[in-house]
C-alpha atoms as a PDB file:
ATOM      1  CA  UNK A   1      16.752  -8.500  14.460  1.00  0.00           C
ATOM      2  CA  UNK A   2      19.799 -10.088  13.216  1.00  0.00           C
ATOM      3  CA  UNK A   3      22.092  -9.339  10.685  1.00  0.00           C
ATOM      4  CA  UNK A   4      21.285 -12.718   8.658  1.00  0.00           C
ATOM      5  CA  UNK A   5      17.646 -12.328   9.496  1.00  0.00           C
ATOM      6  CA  UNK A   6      17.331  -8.596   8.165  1.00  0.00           C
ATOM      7  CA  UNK A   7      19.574  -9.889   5.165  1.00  0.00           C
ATOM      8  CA  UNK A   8      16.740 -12.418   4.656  1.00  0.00           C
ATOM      9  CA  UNK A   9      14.222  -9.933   4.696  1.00  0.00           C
ATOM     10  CA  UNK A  10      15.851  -7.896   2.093  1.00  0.00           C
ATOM     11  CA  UNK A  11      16.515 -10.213   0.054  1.00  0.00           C
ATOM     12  CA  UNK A  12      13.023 -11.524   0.320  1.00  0.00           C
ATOM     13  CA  UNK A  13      11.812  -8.019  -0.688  1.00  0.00           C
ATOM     14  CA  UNK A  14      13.808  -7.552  -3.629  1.00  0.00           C
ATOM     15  CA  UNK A  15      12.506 -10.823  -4.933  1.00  0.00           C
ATOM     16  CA  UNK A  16       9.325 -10.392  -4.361  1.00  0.00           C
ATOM     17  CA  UNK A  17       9.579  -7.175  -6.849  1.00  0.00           C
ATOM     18  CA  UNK A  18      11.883  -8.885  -8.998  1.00  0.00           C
ATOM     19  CA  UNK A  19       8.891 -11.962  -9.794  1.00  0.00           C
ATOM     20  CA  UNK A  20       6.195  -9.103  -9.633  1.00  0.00           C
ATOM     21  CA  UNK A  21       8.060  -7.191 -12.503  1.00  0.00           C
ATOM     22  CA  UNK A  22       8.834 -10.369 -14.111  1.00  0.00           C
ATOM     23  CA  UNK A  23       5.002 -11.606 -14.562  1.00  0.00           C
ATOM     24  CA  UNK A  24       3.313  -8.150 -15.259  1.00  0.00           C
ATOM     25  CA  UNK A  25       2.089  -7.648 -11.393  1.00  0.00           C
ATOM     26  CA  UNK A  26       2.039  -3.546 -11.129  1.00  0.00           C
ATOM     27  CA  UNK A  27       4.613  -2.835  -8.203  1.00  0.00           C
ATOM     28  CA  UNK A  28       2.372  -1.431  -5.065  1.00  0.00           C
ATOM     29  CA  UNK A  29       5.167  -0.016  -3.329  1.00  0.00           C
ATOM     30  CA  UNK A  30       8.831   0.037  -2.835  1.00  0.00           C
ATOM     31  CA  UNK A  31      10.520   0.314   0.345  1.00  0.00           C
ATOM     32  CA  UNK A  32      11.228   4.060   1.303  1.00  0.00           C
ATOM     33  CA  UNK A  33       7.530   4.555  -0.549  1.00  0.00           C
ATOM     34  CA  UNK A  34       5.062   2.965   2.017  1.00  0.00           C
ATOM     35  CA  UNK A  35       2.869   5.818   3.553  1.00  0.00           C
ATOM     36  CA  UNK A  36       2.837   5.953   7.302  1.00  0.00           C
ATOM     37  CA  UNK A  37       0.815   9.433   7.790  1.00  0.00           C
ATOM     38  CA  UNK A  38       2.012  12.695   9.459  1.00  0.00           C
ATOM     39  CA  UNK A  39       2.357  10.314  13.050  1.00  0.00           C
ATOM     40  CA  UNK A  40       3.008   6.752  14.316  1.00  0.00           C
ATOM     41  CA  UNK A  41       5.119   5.211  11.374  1.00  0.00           C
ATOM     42  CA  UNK A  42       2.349   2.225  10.775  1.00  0.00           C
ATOM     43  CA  UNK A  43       1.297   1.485   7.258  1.00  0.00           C
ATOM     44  CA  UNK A  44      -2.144   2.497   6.230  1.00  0.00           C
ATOM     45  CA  UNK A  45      -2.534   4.418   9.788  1.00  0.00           C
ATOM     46  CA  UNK A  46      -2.652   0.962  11.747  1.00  0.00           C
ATOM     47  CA  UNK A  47      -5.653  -0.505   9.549  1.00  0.00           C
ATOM     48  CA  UNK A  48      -5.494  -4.226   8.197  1.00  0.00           C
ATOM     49  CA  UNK A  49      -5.151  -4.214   4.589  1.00  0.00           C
ATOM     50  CA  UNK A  50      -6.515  -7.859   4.318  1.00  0.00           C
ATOM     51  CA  UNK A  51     -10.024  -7.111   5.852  1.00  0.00           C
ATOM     52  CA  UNK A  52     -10.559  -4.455   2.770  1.00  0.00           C
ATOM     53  CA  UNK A  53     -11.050  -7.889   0.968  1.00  0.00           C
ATOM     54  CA  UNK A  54     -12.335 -10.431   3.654  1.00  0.00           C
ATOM     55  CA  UNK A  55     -14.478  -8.150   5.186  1.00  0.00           C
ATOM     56  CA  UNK A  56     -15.220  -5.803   2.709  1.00  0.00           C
ATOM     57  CA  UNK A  57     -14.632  -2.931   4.794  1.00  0.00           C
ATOM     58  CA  UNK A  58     -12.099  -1.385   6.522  1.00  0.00           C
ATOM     59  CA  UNK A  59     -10.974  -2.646   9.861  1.00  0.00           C
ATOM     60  CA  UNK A  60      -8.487  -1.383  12.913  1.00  0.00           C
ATOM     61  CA  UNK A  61      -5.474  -3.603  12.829  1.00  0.00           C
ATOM     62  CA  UNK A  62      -3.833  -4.626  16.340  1.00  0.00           C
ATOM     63  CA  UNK A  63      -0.293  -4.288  17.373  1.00  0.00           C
ATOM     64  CA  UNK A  64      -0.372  -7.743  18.458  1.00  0.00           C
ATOM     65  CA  UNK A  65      -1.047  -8.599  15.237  1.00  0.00           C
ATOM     66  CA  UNK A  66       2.095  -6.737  13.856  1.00  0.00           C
ATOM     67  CA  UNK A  67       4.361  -7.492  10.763  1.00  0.00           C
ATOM     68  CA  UNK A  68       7.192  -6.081   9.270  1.00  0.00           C
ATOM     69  CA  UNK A  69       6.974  -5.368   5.628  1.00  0.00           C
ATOM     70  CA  UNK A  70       9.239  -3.545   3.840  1.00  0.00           C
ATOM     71  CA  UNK A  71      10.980  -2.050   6.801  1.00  0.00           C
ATOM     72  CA  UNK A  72       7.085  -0.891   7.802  1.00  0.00           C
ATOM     73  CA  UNK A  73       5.202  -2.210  10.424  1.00  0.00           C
ATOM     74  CA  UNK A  74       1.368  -3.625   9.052  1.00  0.00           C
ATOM     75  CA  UNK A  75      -1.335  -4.199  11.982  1.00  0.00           C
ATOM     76  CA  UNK A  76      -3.872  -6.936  11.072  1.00  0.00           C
ATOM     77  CA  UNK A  77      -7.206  -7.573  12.556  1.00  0.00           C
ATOM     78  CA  UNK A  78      -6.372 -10.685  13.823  1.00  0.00           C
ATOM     79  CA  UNK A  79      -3.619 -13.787  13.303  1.00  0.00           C
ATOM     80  CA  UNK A  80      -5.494 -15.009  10.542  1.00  0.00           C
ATOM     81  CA  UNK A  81      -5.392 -11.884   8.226  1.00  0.00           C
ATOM     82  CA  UNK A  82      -1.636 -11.266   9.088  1.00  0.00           C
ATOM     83  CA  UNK A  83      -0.455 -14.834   7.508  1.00  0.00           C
ATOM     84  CA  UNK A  84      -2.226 -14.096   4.398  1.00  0.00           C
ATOM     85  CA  UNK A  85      -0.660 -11.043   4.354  1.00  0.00           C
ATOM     86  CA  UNK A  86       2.830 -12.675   5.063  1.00  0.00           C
ATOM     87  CA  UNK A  87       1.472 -15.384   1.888  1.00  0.00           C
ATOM     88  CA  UNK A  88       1.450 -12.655  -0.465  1.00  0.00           C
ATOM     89  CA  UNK A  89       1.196  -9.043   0.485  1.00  0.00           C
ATOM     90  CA  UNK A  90       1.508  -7.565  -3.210  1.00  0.00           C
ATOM     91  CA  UNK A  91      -2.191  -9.010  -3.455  1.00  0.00           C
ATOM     92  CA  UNK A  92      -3.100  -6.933  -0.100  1.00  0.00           C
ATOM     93  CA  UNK A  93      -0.725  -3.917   0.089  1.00  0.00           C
ATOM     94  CA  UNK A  94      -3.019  -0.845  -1.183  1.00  0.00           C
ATOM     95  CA  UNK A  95      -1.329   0.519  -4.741  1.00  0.00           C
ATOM     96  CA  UNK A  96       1.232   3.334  -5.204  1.00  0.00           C
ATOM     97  CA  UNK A  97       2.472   2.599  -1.221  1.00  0.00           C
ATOM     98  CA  UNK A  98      -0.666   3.102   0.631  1.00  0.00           C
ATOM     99  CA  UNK A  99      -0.713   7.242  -1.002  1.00  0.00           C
ATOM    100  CA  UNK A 100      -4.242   8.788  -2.003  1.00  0.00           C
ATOM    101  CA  UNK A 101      -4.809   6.967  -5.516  1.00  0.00           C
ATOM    102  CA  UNK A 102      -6.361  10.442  -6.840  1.00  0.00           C
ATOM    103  CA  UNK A 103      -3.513  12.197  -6.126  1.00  0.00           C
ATOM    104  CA  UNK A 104      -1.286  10.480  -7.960  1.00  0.00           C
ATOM    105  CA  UNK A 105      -3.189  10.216 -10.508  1.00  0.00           C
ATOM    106  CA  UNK A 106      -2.485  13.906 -10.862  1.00  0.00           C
ATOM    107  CA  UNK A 107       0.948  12.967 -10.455  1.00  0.00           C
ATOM    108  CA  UNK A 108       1.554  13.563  -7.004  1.00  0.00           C
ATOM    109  CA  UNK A 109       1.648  12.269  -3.908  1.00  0.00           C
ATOM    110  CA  UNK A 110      -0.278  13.598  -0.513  1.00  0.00           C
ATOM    111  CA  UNK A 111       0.146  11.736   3.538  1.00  0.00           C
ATOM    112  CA  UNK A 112      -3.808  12.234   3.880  1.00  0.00           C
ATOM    113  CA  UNK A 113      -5.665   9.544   3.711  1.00  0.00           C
ATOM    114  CA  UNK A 114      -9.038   8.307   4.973  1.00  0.00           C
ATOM    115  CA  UNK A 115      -8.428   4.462   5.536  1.00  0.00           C
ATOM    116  CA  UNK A 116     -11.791   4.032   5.492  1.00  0.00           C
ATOM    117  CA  UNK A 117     -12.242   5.907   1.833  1.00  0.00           C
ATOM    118  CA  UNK A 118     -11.408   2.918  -0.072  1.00  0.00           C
ATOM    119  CA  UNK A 119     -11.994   0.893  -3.268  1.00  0.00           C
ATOM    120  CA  UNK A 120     -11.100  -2.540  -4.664  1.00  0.00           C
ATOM    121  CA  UNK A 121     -10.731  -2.206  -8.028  1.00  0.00           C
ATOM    122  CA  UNK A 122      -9.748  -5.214 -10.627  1.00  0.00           C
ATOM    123  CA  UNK A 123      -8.607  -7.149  -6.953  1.00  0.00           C
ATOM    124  CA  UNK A 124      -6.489  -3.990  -6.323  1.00  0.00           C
ATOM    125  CA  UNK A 125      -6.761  -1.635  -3.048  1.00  0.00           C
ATOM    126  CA  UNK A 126      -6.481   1.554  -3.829  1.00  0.00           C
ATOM    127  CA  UNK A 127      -6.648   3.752  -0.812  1.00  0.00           C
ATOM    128  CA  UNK A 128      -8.452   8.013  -1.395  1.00  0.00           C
ATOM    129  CA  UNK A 129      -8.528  11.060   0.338  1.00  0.00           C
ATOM    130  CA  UNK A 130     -11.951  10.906   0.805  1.00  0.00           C
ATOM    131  CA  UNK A 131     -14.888   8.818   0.234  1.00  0.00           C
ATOM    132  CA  UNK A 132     -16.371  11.432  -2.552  1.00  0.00           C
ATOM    133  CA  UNK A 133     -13.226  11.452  -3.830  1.00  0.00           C
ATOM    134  CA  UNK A 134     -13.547   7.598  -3.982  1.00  0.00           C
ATOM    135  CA  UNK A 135     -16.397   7.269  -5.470  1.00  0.00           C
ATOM    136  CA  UNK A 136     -15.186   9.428  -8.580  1.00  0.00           C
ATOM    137  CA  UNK A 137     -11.988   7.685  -8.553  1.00  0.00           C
ATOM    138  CA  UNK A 138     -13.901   4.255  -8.855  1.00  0.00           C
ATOM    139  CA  UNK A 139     -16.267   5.740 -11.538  1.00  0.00           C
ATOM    140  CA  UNK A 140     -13.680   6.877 -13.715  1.00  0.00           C
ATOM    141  CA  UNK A 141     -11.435   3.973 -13.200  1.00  0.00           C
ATOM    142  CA  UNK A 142     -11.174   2.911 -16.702  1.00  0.00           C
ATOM    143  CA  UNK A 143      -8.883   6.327 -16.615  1.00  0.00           C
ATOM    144  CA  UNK A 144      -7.978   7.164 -13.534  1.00  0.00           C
ATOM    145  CA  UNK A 145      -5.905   3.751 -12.878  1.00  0.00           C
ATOM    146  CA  UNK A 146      -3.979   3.775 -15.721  1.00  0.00           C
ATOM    147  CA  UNK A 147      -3.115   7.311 -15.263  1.00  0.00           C
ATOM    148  CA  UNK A 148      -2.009   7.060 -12.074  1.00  0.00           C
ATOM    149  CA  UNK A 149       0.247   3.238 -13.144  1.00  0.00           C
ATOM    150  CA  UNK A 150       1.633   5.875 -15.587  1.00  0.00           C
ATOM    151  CA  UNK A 151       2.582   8.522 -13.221  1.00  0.00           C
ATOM    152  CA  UNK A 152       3.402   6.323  -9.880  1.00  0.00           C
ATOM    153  CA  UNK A 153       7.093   5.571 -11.193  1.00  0.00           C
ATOM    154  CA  UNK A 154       7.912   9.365 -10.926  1.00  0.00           C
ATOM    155  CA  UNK A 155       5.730  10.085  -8.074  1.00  0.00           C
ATOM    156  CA  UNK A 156       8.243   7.208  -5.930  1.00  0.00           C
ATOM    157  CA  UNK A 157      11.179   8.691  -7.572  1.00  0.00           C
ATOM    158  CA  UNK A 158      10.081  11.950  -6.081  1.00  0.00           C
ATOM    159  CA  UNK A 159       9.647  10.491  -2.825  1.00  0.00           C
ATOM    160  CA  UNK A 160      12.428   9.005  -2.462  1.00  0.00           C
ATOM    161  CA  UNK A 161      14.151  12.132  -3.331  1.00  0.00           C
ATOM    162  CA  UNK A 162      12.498  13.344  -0.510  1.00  0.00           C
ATOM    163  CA  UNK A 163      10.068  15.718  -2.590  1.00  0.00           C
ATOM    164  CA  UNK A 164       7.665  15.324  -0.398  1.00  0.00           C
ATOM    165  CA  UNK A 165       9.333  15.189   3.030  1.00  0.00           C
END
């Protein structure tokens, strides 16, 4: 990548969280906060974010279907899903960078995730450690997401701090 191109980018990030914060639109994730797991460095373990809402479930993304967002590679099912990603990934990205919802909702963060333990909540992904845990997190939502809005802004401070590292 160039220099003016990776300028670009950054500068395309920051304004994308600069309009979010400006209209109301909760900030999903920041760019050393994107969860990658334990091994391979892709967002949400390599699963397309956009078929959690086109397909209703959740889907294996491809390399060849590969974007950079927020210095994070995304995988997408198929060309399709990644340009409506690339439209407006703060309405795909899953909340609080892709880390178990429950957890921070405790006010912590944790690398497990089960991509496939997921809920859609108010047109928000919020990804779980496990479908149980899901289920309860969904139930209680009326709770559970504004707890964990509340708590997210220290749980990325920590993590950028390298709390958690």
């Amino acid at each position: 990548m160039t220099r003016s191109a990776s300028t670009r980018r950054i500068r395309g990030s920051a304004a994308i969280f600069i309009v979010a914060a400006a209209v109301g639109i909760p900030l999903t994730v920041a760019a050393d906060e994107v969860n990658t797991g334990y091994f391979g460095g892709v967002a949400i373990m390599g699963y397309d974010p956009v078929a959690y809402f086109t397909e209703g479930k959740a889907m294996k993304g491809s390399e060849k279907f590969s974007y950079e967002w927020l210095g994070t590679p995304w995988h997408f099912a198929n060309a399709k899903h990644r340009e409506m990603f690339i439209g407006d990934p703060l309405k795909y990205a899953p909340q609080y960078g892709g880390y178990c919802a429950g957890e921070v909702t405790n006010g912590s963060a944790t690398v497990n995730i089960d991509p496939e333990a997921f809920k859609i909540i108010d047109g928000r992904l919020y990804l779980i450690y496990d479908k149980g845990s899901a289920d309860w997190f969904a139930a209680n939502a009326a709770e559970t997401v504004p707890q964990a809005d509340g708590k997210w802004p220290k749980v990325a401070a920590d993590l950028q701090s390298d709390r958690y590292h």
